[in-house]
C-alpha atoms as a PDB file:
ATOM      1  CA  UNK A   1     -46.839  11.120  46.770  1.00  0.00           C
ATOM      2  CA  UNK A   2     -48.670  14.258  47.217  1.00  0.00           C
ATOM      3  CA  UNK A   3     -48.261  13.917  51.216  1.00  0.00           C
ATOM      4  CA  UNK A   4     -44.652  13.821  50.855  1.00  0.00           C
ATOM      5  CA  UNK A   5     -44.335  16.786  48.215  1.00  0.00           C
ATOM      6  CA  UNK A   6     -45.865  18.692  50.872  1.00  0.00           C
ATOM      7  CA  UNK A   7     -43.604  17.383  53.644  1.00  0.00           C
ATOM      8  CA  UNK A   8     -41.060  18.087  51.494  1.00  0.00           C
ATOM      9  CA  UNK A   9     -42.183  22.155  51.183  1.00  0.00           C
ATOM     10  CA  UNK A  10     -42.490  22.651  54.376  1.00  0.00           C
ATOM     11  CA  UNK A  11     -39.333  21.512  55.017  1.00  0.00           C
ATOM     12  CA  UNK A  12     -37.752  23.766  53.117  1.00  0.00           C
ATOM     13  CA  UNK A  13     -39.728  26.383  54.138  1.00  0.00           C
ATOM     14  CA  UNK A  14     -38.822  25.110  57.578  1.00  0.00           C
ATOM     15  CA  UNK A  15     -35.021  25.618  56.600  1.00  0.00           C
ATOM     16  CA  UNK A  16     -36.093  28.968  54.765  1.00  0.00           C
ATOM     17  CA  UNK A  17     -37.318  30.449  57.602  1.00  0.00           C
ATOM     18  CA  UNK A  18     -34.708  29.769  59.643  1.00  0.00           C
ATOM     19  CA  UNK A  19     -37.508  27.878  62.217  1.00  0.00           C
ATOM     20  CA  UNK A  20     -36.335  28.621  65.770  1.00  0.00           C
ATOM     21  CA  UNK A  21     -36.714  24.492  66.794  1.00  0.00           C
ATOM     22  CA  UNK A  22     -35.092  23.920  64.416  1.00  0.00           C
ATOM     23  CA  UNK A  23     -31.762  26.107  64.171  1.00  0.00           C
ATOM     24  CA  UNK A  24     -31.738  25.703  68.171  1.00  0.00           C
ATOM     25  CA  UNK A  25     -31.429  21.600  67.597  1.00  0.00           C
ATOM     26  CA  UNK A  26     -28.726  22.077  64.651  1.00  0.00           C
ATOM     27  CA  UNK A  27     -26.852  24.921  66.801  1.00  0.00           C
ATOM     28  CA  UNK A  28     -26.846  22.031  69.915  1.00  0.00           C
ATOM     29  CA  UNK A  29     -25.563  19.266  67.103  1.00  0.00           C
ATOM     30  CA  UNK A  30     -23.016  21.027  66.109  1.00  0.00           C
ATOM     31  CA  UNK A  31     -21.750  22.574  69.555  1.00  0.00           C
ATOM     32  CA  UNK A  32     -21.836  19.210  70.793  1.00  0.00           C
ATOM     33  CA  UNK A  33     -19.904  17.768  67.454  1.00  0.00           C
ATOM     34  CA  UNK A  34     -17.246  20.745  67.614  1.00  0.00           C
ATOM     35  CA  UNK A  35     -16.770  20.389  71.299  1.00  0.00           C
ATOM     36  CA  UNK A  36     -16.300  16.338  71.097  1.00  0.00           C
ATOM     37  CA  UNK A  37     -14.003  16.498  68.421  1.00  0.00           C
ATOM     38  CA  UNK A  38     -11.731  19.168  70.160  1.00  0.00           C
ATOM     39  CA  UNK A  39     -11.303  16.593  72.937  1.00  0.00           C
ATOM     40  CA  UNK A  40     -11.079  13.663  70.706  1.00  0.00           C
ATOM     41  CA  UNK A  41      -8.176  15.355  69.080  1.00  0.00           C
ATOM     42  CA  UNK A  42      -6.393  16.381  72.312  1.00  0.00           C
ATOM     43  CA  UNK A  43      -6.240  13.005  73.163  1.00  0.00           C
ATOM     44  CA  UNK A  44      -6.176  11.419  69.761  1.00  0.00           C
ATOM     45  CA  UNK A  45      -3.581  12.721  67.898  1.00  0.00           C
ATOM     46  CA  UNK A  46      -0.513  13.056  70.357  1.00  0.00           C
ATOM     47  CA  UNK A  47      -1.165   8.716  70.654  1.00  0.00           C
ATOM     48  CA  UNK A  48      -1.441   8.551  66.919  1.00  0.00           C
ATOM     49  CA  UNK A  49       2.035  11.110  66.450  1.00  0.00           C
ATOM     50  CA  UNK A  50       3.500   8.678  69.516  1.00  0.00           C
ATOM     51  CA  UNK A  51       2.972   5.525  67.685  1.00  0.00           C
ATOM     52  CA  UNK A  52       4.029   6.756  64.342  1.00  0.00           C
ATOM     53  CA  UNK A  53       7.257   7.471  65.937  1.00  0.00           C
ATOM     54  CA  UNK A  54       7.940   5.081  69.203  1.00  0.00           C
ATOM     55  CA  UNK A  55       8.659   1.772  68.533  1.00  0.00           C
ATOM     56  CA  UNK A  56       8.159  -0.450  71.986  1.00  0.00           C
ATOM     57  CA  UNK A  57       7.262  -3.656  73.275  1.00  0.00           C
ATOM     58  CA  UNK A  58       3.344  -3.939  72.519  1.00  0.00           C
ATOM     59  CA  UNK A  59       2.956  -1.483  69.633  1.00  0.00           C
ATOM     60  CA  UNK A  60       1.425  -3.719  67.507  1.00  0.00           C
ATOM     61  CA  UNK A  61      -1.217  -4.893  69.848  1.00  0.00           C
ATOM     62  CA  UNK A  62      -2.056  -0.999  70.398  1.00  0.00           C
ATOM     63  CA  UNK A  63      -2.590   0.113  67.138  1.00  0.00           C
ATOM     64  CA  UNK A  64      -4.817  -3.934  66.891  1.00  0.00           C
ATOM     65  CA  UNK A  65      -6.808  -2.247  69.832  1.00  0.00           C
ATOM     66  CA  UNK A  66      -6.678   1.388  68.396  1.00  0.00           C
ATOM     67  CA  UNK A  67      -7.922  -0.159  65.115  1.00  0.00           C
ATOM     68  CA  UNK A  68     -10.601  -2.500  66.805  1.00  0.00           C
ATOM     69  CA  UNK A  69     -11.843   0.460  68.502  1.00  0.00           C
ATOM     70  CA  UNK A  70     -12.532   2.225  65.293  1.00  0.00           C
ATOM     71  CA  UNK A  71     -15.808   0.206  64.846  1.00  0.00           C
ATOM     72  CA  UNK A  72     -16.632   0.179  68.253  1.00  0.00           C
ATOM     73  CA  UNK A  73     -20.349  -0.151  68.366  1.00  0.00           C
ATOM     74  CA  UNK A  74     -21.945   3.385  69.788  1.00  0.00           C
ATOM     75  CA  UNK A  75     -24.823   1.836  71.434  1.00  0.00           C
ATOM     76  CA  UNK A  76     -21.933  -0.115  73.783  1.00  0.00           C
ATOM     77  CA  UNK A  77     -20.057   2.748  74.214  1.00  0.00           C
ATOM     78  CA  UNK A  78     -23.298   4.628  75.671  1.00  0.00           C
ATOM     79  CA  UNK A  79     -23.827   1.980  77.681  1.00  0.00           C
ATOM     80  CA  UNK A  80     -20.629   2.041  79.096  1.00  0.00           C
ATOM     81  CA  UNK A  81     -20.774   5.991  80.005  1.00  0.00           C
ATOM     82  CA  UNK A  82     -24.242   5.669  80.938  1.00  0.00           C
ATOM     83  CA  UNK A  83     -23.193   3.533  83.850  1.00  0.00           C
ATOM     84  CA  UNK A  84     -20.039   5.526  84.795  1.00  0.00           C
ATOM     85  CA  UNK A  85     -22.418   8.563  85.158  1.00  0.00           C
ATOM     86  CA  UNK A  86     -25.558   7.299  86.472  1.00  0.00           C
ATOM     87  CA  UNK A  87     -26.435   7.908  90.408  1.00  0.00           C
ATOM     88  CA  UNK A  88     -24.599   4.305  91.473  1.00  0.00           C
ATOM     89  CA  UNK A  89     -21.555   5.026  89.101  1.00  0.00           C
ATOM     90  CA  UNK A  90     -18.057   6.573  89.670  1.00  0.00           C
ATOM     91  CA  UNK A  91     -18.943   9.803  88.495  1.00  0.00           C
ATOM     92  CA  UNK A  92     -22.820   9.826  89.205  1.00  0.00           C
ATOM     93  CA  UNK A  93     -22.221  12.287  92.328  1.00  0.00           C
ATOM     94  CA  UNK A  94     -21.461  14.845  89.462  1.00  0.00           C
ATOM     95  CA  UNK A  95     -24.962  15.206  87.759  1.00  0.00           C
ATOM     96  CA  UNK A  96     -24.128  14.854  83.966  1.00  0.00           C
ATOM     97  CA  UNK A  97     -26.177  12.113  83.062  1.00  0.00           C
ATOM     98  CA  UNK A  98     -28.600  13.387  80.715  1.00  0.00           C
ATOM     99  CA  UNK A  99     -27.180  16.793  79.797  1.00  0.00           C
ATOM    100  CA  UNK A 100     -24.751  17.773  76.428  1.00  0.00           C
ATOM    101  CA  UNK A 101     -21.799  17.447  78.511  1.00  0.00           C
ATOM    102  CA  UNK A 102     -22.736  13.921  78.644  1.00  0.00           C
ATOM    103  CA  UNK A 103     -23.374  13.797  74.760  1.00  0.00           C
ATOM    104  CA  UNK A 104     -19.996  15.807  74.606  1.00  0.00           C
ATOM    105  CA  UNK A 105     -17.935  12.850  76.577  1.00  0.00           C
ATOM    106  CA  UNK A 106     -19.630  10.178  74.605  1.00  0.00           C
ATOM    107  CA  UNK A 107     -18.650  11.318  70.889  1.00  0.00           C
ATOM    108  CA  UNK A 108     -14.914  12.108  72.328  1.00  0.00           C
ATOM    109  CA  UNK A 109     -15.146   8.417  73.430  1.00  0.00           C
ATOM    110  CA  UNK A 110     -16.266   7.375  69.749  1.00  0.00           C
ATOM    111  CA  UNK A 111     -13.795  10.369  67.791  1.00  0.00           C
ATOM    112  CA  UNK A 112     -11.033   9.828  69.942  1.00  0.00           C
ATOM    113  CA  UNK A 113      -9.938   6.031  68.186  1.00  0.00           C
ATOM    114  CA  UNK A 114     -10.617   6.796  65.208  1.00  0.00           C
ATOM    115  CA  UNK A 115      -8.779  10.074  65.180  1.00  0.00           C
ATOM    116  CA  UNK A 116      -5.714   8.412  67.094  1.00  0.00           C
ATOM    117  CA  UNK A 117      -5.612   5.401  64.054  1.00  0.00           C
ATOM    118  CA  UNK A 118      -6.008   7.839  61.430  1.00  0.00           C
ATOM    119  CA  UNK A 119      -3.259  10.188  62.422  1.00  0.00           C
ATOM    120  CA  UNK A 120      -0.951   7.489  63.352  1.00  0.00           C
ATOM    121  CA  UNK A 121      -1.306   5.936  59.550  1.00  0.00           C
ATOM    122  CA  UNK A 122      -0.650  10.058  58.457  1.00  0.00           C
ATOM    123  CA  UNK A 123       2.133  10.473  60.628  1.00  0.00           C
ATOM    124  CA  UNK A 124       3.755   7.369  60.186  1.00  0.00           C
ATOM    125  CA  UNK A 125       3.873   7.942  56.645  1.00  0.00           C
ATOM    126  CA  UNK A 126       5.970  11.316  56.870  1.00  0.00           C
ATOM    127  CA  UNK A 127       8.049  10.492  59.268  1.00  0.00           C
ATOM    128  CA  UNK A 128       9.929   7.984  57.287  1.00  0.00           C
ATOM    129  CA  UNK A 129      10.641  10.706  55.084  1.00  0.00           C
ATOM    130  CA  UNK A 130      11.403  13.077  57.844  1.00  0.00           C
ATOM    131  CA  UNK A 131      12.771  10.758  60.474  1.00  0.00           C
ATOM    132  CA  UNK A 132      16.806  10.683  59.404  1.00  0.00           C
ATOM    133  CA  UNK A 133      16.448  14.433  59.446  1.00  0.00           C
ATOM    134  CA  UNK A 134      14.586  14.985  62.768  1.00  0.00           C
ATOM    135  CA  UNK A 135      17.847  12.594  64.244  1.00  0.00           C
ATOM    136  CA  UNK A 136      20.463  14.200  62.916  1.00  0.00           C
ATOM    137  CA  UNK A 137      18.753  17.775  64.763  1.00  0.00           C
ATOM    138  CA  UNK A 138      19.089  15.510  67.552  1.00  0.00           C
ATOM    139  CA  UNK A 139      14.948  15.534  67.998  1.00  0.00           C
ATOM    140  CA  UNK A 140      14.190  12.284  70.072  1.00  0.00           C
ATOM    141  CA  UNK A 141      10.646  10.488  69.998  1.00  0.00           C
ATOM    142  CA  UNK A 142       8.911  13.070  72.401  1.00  0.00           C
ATOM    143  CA  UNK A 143      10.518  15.907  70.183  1.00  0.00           C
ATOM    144  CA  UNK A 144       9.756  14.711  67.274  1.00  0.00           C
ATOM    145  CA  UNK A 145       6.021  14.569  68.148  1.00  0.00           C
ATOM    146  CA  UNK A 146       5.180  18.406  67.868  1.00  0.00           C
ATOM    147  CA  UNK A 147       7.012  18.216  64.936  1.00  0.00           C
ATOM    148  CA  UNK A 148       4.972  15.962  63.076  1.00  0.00           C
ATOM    149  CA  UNK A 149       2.050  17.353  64.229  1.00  0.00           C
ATOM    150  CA  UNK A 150       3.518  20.728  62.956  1.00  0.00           C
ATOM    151  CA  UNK A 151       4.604  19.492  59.533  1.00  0.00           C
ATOM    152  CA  UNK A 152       1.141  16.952  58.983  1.00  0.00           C
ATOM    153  CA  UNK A 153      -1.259  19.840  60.028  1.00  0.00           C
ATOM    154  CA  UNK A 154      -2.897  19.815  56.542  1.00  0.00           C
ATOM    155  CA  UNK A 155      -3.104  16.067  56.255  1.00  0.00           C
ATOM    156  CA  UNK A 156      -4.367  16.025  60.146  1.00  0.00           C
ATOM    157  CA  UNK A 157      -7.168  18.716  59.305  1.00  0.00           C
ATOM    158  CA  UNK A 158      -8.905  15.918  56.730  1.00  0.00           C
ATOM    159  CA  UNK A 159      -8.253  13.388  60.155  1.00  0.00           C
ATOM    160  CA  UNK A 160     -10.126  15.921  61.878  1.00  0.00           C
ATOM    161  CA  UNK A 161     -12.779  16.573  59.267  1.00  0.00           C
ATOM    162  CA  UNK A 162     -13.547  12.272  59.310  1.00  0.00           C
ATOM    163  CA  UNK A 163     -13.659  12.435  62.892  1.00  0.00           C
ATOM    164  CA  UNK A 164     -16.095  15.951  62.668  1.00  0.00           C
ATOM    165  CA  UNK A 165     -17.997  13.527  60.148  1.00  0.00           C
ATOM    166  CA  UNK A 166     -18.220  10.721  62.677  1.00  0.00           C
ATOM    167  CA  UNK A 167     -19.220  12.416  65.496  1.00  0.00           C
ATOM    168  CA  UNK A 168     -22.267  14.145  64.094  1.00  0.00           C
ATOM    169  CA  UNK A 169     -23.875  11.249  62.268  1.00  0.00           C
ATOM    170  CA  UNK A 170     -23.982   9.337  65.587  1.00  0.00           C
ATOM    171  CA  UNK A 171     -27.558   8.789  67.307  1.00  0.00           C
ATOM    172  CA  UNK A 172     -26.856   5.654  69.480  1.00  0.00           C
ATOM    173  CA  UNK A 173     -24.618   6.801  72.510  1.00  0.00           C
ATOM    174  CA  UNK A 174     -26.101  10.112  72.368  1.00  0.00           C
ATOM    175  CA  UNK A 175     -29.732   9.155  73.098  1.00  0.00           C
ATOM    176  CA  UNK A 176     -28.836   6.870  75.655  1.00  0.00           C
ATOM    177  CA  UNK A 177     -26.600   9.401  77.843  1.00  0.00           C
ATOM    178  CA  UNK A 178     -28.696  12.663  76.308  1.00  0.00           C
ATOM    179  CA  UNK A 179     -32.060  11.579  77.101  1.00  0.00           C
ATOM    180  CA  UNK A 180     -33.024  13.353  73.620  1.00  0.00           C
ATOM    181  CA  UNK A 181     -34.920  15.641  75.445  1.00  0.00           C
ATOM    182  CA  UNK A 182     -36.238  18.637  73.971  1.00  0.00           C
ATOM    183  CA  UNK A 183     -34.891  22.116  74.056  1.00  0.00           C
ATOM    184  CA  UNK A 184     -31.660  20.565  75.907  1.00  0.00           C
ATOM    185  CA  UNK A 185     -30.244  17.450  74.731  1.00  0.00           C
ATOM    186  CA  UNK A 186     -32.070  16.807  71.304  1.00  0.00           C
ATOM    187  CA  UNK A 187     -29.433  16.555  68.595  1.00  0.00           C
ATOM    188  CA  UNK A 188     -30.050  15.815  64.242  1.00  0.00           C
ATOM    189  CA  UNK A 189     -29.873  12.706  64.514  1.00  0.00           C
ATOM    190  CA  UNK A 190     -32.122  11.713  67.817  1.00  0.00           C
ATOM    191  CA  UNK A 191     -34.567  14.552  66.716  1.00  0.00           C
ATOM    192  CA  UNK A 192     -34.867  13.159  63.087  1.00  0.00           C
ATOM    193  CA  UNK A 193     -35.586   9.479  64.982  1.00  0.00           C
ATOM    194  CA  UNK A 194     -37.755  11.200  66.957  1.00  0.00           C
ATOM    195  CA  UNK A 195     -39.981  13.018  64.491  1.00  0.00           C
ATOM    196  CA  UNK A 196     -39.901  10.512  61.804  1.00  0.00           C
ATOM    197  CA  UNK A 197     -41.542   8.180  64.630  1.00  0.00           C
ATOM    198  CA  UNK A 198     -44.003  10.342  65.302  1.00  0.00           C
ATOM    199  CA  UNK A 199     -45.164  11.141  61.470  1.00  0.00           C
ATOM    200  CA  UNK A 200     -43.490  14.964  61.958  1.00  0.00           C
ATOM    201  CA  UNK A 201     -41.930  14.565  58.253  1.00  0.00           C
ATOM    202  CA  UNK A 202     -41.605  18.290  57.574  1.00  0.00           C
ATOM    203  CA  UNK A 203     -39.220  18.821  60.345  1.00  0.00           C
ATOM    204  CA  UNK A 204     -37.124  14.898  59.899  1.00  0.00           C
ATOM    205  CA  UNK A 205     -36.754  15.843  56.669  1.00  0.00           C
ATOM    206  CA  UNK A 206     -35.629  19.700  57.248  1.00  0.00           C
ATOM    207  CA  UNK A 207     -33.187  18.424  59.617  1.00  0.00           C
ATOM    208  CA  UNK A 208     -31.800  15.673  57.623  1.00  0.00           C
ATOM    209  CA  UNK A 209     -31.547  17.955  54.584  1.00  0.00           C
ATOM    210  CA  UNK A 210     -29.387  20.455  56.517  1.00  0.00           C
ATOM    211  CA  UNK A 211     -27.311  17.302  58.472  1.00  0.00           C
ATOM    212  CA  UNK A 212     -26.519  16.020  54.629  1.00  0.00           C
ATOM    213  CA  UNK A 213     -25.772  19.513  53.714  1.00  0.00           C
ATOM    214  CA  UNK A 214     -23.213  19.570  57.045  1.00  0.00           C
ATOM    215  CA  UNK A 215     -22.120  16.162  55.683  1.00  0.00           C
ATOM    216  CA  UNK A 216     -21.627  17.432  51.988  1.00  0.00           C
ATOM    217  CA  UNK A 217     -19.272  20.293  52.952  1.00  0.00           C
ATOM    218  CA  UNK A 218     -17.191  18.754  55.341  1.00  0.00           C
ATOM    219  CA  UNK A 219     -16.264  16.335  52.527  1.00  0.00           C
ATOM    220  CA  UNK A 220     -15.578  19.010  50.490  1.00  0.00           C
ATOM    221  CA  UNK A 221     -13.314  20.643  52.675  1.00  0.00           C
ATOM    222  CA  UNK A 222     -11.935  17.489  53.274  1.00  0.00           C
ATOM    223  CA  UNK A 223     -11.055  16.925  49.514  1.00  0.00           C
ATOM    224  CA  UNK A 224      -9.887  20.787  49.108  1.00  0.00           C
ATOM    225  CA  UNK A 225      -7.599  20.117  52.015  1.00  0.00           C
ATOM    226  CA  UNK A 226      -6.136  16.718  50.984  1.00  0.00           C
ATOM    227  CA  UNK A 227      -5.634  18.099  47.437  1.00  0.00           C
ATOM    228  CA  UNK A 228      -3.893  21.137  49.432  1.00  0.00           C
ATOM    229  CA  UNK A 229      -1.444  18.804  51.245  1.00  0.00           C
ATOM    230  CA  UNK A 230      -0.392  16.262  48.006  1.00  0.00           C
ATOM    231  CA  UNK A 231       0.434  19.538  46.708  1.00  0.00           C
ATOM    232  CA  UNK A 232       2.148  20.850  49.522  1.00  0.00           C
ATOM    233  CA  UNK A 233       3.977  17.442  49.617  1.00  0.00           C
ATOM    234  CA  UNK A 234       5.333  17.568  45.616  1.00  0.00           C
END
């Protein structure tokens, strides 16, 4: 008990002190998070606006796939970008294997679904409400996208929050196409798998205090913002 009081207190003098180890791996961790989710969204939530609003042969087995990708296991997922980046691979000739871009393209990979199934179930939601309106402007499906996205911006931000959320609790697709290697690649959560293997407690547990502290506000933003947008919506 005594050993991990004393962890414990030097992790938080860790987190006091602002150590430079560790605000360089949280700085990394959440550059990598921010950048992934950007490009998650870019993708994400046009599909999600497009199926709320388009109805075409094979919708329903997109949104099965969208949905089924939701819990698409990250270790797979690595795997599947490792190979597309290593030397024999499609892209290998490029040299990302191993670096944050890497890291980057495999949380967009993992944010991306989930963002695209969340904002389809937002979307689809006000545009029955909005949908007789939008027509009568003469808005067609592609107009009515930006629209949406426009009018759903507060909802969206608590899609983008989940996906923020997501993207930097993950360990497994990062450590297979980051390497985890130090002063470069190591992330929270591979540095906290790391240490905690190695019997470094002060610094797994400084870093998992300040991911649950990342984890804690996003939710709270998240609630401010939904709370913002029911409001918005009476």
């Amino acid at each position: 008990m005594s050993d991990l009081s004393s962890a414990f207190g030097l992790a938080i003098g860790l987190i006091a002190g602002a150590d430079p180890a560790l605000a360089r791996i949280v700085l990394l961790s959440l550059q990598v998070s921010v950048t992934a989710v950007a490009i998650g969204a870019l993708a994400g939530l046009p599909l999600g606006a497009l199926l709320a609003v388009a109805r075409f042969p094979g919708r329903r087995a997109v949104i099965v796939v969208l949905n089924a990708l939701m819990g698409l296991p990250p270790v797979v997922a690595g795997l599947v970008i490792y190979l597309i980046l290593s030397r024999s691979g499609p892209l290998g000739s490029l040299g990302l294997l191993f670096s944050p871009t890497a890291m980057v393209i495999a949380q967009a990979v993992l944010v991306a679904p989930i963002l695209a199934a969340l904002s389809r179930q937002v979307l689809e939601a006000l545009w029955e409400e909005y949908a007789e309106q939008l027509r009568s402007f003469g808005a067609g499906t592609l107009r009515s996208v930006p629209t949406l996205l426009w009018d759903g911006r507060l909802a969206l931000s608590t899609v983008l929050l989940a996906g923020f959320g997501r993207a930097s609790a993950e360990v497994g697709a990062v450590i297979i196409v980051g390497g985890n290697i130090d002063g470069f690649t190591r992330v929270m959560t591979t540095a906290i798998a790391l240490e905690t293997s190695k019997g470094d407690l002060p610094l797994a547990l400084a870093l998992g205090l300040v991911l649950m502290a990342i984890v804690l506000a996003v939710n709270a933003l998240a609630q401010a913002l939904r709370a913002a947008a029911e409001r918005q919506a009476a």
